[in-house]
C-alpha atoms as a PDB file:
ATOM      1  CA  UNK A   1       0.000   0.000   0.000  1.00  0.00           C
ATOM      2  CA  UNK A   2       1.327   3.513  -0.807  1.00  0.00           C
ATOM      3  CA  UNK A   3       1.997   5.828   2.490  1.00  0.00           C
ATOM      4  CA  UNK A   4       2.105   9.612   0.339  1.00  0.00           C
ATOM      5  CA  UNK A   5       5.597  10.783   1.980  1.00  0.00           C
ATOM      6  CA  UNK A   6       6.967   7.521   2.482  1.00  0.00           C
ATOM      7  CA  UNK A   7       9.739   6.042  -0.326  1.00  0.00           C
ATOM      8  CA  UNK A   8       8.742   2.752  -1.892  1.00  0.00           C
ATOM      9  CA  UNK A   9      11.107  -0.281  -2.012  1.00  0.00           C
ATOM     10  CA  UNK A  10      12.400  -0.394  -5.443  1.00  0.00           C
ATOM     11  CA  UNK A  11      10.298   2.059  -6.649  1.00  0.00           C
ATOM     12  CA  UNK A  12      13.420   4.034  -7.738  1.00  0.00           C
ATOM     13  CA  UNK A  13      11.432   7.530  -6.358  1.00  0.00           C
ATOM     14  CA  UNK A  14      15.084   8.946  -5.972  1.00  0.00           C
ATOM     15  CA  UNK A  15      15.728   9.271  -9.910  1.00  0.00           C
ATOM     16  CA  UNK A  16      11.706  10.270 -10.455  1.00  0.00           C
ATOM     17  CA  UNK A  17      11.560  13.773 -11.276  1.00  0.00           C
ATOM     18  CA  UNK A  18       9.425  15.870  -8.536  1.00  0.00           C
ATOM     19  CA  UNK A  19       6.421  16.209 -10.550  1.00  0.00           C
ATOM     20  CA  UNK A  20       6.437  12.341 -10.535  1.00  0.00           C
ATOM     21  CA  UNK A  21       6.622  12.504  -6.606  1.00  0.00           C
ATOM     22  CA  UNK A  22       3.980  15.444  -5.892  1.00  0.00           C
ATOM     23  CA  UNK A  23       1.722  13.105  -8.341  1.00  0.00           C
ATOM     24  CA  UNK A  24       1.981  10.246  -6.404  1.00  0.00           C
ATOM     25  CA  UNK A  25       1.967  11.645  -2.984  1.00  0.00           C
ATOM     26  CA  UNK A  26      -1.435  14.194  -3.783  1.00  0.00           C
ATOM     27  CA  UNK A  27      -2.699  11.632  -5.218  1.00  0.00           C
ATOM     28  CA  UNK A  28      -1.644   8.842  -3.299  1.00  0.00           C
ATOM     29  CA  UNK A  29      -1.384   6.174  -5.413  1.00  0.00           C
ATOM     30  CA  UNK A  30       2.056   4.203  -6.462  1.00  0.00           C
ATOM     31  CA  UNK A  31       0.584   3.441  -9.929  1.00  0.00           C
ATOM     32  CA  UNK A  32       1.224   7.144 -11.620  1.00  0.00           C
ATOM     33  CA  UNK A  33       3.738   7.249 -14.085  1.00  0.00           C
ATOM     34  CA  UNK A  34       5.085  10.115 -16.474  1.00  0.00           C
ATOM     35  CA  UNK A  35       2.453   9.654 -18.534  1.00  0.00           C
ATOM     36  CA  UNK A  36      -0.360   9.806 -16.055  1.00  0.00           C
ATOM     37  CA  UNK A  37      -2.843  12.622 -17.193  1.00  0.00           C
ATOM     38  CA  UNK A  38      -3.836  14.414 -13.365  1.00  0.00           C
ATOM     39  CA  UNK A  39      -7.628  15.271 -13.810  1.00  0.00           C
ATOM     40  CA  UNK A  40      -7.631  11.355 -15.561  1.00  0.00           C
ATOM     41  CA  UNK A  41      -6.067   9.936 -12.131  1.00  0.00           C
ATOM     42  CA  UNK A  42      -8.829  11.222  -9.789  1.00  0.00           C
ATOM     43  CA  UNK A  43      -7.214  15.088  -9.685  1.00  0.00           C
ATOM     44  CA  UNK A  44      -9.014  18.028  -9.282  1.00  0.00           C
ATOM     45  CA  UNK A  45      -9.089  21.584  -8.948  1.00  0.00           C
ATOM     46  CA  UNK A  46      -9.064  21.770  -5.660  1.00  0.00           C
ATOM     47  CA  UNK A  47      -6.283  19.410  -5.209  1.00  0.00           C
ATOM     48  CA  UNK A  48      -3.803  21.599  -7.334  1.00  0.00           C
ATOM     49  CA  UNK A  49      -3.140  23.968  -4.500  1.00  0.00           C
ATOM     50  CA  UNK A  50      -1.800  20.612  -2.892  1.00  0.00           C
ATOM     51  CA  UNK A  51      -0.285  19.393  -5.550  1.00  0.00           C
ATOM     52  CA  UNK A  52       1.602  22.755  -6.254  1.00  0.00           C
ATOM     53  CA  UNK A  53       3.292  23.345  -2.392  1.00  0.00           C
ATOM     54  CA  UNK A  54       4.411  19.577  -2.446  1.00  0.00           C
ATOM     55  CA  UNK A  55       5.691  20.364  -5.926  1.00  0.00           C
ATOM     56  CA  UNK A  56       7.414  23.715  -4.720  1.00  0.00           C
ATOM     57  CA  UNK A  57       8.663  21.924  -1.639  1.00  0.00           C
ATOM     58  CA  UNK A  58      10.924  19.520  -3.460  1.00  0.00           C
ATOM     59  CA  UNK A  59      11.927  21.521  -6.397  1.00  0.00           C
ATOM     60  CA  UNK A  60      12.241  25.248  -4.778  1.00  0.00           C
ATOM     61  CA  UNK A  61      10.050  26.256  -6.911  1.00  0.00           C
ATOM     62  CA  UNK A  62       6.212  27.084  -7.420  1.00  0.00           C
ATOM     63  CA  UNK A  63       4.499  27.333 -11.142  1.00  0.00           C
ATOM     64  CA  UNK A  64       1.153  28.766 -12.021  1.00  0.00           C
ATOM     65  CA  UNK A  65      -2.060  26.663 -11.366  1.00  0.00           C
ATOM     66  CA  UNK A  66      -2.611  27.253 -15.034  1.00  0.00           C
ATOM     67  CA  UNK A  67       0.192  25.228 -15.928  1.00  0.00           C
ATOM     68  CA  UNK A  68      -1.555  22.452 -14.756  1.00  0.00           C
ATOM     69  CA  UNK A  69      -4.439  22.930 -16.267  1.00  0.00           C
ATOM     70  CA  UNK A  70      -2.498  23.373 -20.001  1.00  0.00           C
ATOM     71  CA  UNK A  71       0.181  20.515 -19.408  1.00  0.00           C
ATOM     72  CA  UNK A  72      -1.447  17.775 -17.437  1.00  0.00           C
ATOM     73  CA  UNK A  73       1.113  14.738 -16.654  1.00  0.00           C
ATOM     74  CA  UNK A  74       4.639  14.842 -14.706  1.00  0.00           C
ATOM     75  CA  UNK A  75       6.525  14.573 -18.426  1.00  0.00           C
ATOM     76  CA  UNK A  76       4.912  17.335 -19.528  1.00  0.00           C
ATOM     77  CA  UNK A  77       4.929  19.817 -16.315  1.00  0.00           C
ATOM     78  CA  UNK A  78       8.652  19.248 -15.987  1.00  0.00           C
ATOM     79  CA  UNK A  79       9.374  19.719 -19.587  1.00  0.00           C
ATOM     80  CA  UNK A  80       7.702  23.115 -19.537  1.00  0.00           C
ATOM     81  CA  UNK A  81       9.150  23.615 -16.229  1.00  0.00           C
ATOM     82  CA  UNK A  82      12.494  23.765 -16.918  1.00  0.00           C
ATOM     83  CA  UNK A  83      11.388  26.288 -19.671  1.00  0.00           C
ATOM     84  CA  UNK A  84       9.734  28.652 -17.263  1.00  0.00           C
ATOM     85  CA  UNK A  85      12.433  28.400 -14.499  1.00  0.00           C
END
């Protein structure tokens, strides 16, 4: 079962990039990949605050909410991340 804070045996969460993490964790499920679309997974608006300050907390930095909303999965936020930083 999947603790949302807690690393996962050989989950390899230390090479996952932190939109990966704040995915899993806000949404707490192990099952999210790169690929995973947020609102698809169960996300909501309301949950993007969250998902935002766990975000900012392991990166140092905090995005738009609309970012979310345009670019939906981990690959994509951290693509256009790294763009915006």
């Amino acid at each position: 079962m999947f603790t949302p804070g807690t690393p996962q045996p050989d989950s390899g969460e230390s090479s996952d990039s932190a939109w990966l993490q704040a995915f899993r964790e806000v949404l707490a499920s192990a099952d999210i990949d790169e690929d995973t679309n947020f609102f698809q997974a169960g996300g909501h608006s309301l949950l993007i605050p969250k998902l935002l300050s766990r975000y900012e907390l392991l990166s140092g930095w905090r995005p738009p909410a609309s970012l979310v909303f345009k670019f939906s999965s981990p690959r994509e936020l951290e693509a256009e991340s790294a763009v915006l930083r």
